[in-house]
C-alpha atoms as a PDB file:
ATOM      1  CA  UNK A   1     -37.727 -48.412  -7.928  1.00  0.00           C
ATOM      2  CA  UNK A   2     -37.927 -52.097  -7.628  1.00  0.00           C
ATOM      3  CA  UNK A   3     -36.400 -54.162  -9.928  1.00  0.00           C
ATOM      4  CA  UNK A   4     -38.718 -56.648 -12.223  1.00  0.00           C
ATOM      5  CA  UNK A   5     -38.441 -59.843 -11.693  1.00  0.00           C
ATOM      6  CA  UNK A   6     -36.487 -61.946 -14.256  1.00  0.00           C
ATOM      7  CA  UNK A   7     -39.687 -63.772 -15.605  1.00  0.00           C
ATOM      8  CA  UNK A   8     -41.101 -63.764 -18.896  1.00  0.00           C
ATOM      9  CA  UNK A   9     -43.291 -60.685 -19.527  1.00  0.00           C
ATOM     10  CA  UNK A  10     -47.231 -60.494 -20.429  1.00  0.00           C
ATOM     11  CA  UNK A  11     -47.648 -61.325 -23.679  1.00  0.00           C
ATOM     12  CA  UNK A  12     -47.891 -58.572 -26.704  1.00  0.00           C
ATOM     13  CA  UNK A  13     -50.662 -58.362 -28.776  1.00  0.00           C
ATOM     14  CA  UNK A  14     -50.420 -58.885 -32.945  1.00  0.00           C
ATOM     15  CA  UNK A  15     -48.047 -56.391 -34.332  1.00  0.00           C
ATOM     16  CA  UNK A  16     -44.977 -56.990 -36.492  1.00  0.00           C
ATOM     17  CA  UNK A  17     -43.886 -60.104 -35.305  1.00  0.00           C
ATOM     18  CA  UNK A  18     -47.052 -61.522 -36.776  1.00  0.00           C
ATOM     19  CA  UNK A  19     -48.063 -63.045 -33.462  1.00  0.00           C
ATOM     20  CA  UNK A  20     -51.312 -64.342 -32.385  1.00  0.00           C
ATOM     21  CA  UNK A  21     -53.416 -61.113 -30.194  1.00  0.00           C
ATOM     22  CA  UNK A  22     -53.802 -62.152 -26.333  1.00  0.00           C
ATOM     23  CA  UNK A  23     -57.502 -63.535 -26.059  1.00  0.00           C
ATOM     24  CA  UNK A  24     -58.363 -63.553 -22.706  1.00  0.00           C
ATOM     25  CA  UNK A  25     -62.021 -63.003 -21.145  1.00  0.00           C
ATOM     26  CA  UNK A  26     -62.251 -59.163 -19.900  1.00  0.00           C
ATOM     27  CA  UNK A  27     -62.652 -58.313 -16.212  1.00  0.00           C
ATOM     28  CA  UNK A  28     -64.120 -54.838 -15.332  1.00  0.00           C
ATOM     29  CA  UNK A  29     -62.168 -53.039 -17.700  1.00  0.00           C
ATOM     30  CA  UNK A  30     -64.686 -53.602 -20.348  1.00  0.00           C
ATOM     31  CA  UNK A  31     -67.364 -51.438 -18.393  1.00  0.00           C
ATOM     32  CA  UNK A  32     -65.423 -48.120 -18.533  1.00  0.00           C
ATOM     33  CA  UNK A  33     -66.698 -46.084 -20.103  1.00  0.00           C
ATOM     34  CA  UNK A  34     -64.273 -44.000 -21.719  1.00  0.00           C
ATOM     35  CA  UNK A  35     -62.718 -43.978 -25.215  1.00  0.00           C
ATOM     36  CA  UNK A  36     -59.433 -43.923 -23.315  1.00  0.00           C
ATOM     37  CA  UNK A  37     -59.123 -47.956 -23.244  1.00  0.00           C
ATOM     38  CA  UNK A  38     -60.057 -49.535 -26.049  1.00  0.00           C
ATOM     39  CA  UNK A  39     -59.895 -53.098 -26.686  1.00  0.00           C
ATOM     40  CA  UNK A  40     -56.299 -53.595 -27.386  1.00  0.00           C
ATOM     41  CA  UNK A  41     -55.773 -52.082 -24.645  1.00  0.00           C
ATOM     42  CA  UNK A  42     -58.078 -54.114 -22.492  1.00  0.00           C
ATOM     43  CA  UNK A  43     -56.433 -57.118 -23.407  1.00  0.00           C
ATOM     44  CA  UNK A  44     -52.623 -56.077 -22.429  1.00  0.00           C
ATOM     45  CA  UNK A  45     -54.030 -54.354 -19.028  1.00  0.00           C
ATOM     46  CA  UNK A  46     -56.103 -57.573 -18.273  1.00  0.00           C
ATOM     47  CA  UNK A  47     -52.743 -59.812 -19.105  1.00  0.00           C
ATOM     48  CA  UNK A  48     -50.392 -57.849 -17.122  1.00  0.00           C
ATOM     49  CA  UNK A  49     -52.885 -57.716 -14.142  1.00  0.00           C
ATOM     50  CA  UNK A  50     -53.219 -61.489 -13.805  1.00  0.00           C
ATOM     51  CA  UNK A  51     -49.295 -62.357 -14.714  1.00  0.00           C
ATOM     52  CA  UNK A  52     -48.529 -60.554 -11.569  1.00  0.00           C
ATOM     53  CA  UNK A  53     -51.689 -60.640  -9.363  1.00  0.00           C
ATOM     54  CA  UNK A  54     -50.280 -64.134  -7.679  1.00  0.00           C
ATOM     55  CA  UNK A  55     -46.869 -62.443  -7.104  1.00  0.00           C
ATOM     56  CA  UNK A  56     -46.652 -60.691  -3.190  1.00  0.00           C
ATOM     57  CA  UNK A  57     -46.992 -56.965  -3.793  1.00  0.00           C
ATOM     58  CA  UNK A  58     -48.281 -57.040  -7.735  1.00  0.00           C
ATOM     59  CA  UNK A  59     -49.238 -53.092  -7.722  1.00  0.00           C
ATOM     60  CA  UNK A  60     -45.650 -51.794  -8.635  1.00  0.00           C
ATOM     61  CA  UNK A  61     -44.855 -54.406 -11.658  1.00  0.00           C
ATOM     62  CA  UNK A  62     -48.450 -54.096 -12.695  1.00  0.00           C
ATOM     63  CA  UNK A  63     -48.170 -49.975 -12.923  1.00  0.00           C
ATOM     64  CA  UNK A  64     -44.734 -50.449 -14.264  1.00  0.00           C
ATOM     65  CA  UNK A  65     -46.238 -52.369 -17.376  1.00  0.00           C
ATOM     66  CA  UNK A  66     -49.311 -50.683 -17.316  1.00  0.00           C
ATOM     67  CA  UNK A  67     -47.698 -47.548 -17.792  1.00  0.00           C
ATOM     68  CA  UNK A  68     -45.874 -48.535 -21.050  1.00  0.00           C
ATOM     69  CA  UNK A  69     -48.712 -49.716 -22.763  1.00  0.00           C
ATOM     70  CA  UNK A  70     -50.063 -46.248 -23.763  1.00  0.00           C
ATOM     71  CA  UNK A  71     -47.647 -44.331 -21.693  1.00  0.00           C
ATOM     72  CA  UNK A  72     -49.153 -42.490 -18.960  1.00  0.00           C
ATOM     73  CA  UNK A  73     -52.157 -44.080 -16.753  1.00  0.00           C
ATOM     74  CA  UNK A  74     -55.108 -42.253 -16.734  1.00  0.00           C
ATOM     75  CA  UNK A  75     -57.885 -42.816 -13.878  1.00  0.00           C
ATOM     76  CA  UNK A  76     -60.110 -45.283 -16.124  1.00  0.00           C
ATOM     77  CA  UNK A  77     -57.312 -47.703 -16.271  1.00  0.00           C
ATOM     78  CA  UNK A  78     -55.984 -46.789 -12.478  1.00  0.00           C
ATOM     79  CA  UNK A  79     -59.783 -47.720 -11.593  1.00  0.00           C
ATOM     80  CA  UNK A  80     -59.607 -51.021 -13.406  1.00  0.00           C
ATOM     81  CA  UNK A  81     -55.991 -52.061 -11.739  1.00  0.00           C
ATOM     82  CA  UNK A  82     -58.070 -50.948  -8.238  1.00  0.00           C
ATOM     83  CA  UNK A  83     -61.122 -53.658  -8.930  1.00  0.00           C
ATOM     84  CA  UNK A  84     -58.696 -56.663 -10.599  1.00  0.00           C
ATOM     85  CA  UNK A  85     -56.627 -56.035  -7.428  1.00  0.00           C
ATOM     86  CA  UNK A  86     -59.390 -55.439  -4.923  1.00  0.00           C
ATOM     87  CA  UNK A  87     -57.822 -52.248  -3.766  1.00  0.00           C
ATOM     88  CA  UNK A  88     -59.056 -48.914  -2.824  1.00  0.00           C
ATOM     89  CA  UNK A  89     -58.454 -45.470  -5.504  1.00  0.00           C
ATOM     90  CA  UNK A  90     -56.305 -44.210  -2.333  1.00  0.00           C
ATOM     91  CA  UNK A  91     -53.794 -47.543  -2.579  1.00  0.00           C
ATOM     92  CA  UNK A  92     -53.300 -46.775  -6.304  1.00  0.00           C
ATOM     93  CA  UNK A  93     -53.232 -43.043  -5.881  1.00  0.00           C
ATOM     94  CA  UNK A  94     -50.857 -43.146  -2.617  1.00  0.00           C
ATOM     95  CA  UNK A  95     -48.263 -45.360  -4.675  1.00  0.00           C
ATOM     96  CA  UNK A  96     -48.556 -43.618  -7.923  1.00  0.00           C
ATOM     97  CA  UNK A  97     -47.711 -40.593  -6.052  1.00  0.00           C
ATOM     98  CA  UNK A  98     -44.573 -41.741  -3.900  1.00  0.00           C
ATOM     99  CA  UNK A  99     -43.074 -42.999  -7.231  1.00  0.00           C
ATOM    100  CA  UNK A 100     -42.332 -39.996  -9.499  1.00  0.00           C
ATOM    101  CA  UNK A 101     -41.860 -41.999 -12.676  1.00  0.00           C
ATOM    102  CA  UNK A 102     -45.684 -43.165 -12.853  1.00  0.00           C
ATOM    103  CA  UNK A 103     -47.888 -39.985 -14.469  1.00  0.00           C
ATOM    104  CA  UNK A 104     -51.374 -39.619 -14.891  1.00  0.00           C
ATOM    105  CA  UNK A 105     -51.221 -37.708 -17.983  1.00  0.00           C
ATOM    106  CA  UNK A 106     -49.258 -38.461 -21.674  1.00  0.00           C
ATOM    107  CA  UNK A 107     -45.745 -37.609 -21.548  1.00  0.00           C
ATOM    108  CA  UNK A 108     -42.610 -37.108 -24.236  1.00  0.00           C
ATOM    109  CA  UNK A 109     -41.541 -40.893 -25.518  1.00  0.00           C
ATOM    110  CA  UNK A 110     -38.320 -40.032 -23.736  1.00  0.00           C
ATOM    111  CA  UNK A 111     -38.287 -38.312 -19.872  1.00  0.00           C
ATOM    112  CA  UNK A 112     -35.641 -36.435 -18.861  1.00  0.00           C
ATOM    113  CA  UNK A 113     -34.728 -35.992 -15.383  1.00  0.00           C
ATOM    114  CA  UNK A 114     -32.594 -33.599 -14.518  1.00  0.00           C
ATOM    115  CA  UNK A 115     -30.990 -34.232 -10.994  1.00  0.00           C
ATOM    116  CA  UNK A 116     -31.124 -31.213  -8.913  1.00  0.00           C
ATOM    117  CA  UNK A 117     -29.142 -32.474  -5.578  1.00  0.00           C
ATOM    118  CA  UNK A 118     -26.774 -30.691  -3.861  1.00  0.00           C
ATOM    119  CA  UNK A 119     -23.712 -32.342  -5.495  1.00  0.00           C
ATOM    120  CA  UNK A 120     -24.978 -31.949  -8.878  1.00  0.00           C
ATOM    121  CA  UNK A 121     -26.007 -28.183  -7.885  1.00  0.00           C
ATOM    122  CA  UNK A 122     -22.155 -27.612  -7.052  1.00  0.00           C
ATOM    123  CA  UNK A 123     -21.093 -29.195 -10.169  1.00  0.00           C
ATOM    124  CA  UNK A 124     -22.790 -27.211 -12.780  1.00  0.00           C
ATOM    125  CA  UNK A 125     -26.383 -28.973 -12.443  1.00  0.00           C
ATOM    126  CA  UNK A 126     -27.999 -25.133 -12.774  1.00  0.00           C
ATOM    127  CA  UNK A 127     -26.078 -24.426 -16.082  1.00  0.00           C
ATOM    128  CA  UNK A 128     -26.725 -28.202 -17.343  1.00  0.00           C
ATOM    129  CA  UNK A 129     -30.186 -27.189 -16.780  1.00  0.00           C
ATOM    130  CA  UNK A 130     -30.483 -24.318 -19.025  1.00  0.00           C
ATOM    131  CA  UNK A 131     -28.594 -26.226 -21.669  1.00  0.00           C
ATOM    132  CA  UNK A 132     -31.239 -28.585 -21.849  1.00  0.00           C
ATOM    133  CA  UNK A 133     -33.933 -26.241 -21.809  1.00  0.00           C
ATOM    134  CA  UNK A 134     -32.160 -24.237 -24.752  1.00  0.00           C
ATOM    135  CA  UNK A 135     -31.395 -27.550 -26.761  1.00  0.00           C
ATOM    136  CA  UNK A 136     -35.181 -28.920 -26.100  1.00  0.00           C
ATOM    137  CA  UNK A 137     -36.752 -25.697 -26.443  1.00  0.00           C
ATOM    138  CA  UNK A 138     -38.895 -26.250 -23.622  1.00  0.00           C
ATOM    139  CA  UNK A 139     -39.154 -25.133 -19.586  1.00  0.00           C
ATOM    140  CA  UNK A 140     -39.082 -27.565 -17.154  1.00  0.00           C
ATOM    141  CA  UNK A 141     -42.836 -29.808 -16.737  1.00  0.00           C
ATOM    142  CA  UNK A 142     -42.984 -29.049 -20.748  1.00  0.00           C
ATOM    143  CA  UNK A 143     -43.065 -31.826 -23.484  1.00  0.00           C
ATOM    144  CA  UNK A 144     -41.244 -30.773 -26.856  1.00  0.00           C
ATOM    145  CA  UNK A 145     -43.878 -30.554 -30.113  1.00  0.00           C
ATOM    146  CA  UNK A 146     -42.372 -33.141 -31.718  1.00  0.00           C
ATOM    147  CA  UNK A 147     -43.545 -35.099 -28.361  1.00  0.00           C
ATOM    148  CA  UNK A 148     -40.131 -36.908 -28.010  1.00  0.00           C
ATOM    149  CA  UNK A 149     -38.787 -34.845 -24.985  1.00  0.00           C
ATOM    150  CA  UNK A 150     -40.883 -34.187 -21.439  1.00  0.00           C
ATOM    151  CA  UNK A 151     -37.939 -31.979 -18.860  1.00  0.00           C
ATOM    152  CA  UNK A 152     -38.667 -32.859 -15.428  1.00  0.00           C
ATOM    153  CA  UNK A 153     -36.243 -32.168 -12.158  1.00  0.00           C
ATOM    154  CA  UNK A 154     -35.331 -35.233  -9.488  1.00  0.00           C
ATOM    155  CA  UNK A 155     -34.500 -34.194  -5.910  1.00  0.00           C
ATOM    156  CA  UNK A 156     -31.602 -37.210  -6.567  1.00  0.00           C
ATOM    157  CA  UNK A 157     -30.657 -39.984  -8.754  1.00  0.00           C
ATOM    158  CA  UNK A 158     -27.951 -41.562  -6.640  1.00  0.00           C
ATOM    159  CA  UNK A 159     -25.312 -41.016  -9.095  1.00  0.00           C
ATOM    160  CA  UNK A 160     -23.290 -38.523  -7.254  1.00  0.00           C
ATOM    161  CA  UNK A 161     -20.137 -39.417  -8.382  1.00  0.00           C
ATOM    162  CA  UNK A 162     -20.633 -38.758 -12.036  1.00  0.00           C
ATOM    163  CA  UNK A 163     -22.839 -35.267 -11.110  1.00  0.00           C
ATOM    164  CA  UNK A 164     -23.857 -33.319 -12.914  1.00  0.00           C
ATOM    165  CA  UNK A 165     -26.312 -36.341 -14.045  1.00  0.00           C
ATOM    166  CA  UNK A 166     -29.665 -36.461 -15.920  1.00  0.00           C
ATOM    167  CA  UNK A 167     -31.626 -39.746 -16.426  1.00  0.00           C
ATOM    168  CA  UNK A 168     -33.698 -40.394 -19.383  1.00  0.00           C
ATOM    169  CA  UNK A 169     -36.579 -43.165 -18.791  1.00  0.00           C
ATOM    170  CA  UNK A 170     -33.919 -45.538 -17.229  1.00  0.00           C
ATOM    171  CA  UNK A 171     -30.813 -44.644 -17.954  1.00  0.00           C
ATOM    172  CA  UNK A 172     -28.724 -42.491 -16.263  1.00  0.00           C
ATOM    173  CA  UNK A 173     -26.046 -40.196 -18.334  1.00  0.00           C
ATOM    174  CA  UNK A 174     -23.525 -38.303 -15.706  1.00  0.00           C
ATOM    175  CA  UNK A 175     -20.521 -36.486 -16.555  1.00  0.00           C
ATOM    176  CA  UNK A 176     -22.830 -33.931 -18.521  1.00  0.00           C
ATOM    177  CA  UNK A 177     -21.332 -31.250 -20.700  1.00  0.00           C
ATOM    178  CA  UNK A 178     -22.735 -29.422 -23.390  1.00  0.00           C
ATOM    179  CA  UNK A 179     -20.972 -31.374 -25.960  1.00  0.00           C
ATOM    180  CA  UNK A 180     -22.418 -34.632 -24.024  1.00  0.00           C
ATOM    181  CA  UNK A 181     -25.850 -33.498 -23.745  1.00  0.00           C
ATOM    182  CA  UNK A 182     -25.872 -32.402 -27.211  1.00  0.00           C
ATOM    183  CA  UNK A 183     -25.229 -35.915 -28.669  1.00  0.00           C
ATOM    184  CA  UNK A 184     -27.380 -37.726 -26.133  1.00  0.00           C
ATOM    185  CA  UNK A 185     -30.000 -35.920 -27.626  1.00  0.00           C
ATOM    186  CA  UNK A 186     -28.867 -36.811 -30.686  1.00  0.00           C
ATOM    187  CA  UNK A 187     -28.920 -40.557 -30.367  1.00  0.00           C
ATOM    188  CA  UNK A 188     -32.832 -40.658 -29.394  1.00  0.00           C
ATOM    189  CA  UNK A 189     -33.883 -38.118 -31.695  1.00  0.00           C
ATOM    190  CA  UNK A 190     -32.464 -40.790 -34.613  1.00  0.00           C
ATOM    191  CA  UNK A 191     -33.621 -43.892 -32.468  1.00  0.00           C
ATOM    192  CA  UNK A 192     -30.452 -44.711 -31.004  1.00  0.00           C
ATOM    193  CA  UNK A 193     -31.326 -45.559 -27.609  1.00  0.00           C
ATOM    194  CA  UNK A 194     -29.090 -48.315 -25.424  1.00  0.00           C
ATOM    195  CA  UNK A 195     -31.621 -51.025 -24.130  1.00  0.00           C
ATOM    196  CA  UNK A 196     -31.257 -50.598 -20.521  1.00  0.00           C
ATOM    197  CA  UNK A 197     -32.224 -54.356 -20.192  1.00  0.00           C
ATOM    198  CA  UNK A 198     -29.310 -55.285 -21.907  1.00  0.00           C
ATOM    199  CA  UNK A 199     -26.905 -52.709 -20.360  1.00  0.00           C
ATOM    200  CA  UNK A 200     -24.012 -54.500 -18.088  1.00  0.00           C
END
């Protein structure tokens, strides 16, 4: 996953900061027509497409910040990224497809992946795995009720030397233990989550 560059990010629209709403004339993503993008919408989509589209190879920062405005991106919005960026449905599908943390479809606030390599496979990642699945209440591809929690499995993380690992959105947590996982859990269920941003 590349890195974002340190730049200030597309503006927000009004929430509770009390700031002004991004007012920007609307490219193609107007025309869709789909109850899936809505105005709001429109506007952060439009703003994060022309922030980056000067930048050499804008598709993976603009899917990055596309995906976090509703959470998932669904084909009306993949179209729109395709026309703003004069690129085929094949471009956006091919890189949406290499990169396992973009989804066409809504997923729990929080993704867990569970690493499933062969170092985390000698160190318990099997019996981590059914932890999880007891604590969540939920088989792997599932999304918990409450629609915190979606389990998913990664082929490898790159943090072999704390295996047994899972990541959650972007933070990895090795080490794992019952106990561990158990008040990991814990800490986003009550809102607790370390901003990864900010994380030395």
């Amino acid at each position: 996953m590349t890195a974002r560059k340190n730049k200030q990010r597309p503006p927000r629209p009004a929430g509770a900061g009390g700031k002004a709403p991004v007012t920007i004339p609307l490219g193609p993503c107007v025309s869709v027509p789909t109850a899936q993008i809505k105005s709001e919408i429109c506007h952060r989509l439009e703003t994060t497409i022309d922030f980056y589209r000067s930048e050499p190879g804008p598709l993976l920062p603009v899917l990055q910040e596309a995906q976090e405005i509703i959470g998932y991106i669904p084909i009306p919005m993949q179209e729109v990224i395709a026309a703003e960026l004069n690129l085929s449905g094949s471009d956006i599908f091919g890189t949406m497809s290499f990169y396992s943390m973009f989804t066409w479809k809504p997923k729990g606030k929080y993704v867990i992946r569970m690493c499933e390599s062969p170092p985390c496979h000698l160190i318990g990642a099997e019996n981590v795995l059914q932890i999880l699945q007891m604590e969540l209440g939920v088989e792997v591809g599932q999304t918990t009720s409450d629609g915190l929690f979606t389990l998913e499995l990664s082929a490898c993380l790159g943090a072999c030397e704390v295996a047994p690992a899972m990541q959650i959105n972007e933070l990895v947590f090795g080490n794992l233990t019952r106990e561990k996982i158990r008040r990991v859990l814990a800490d986003h269920r009550a809102g607790q989550v370390p901003n990864f941003r900010k994380v030395p």
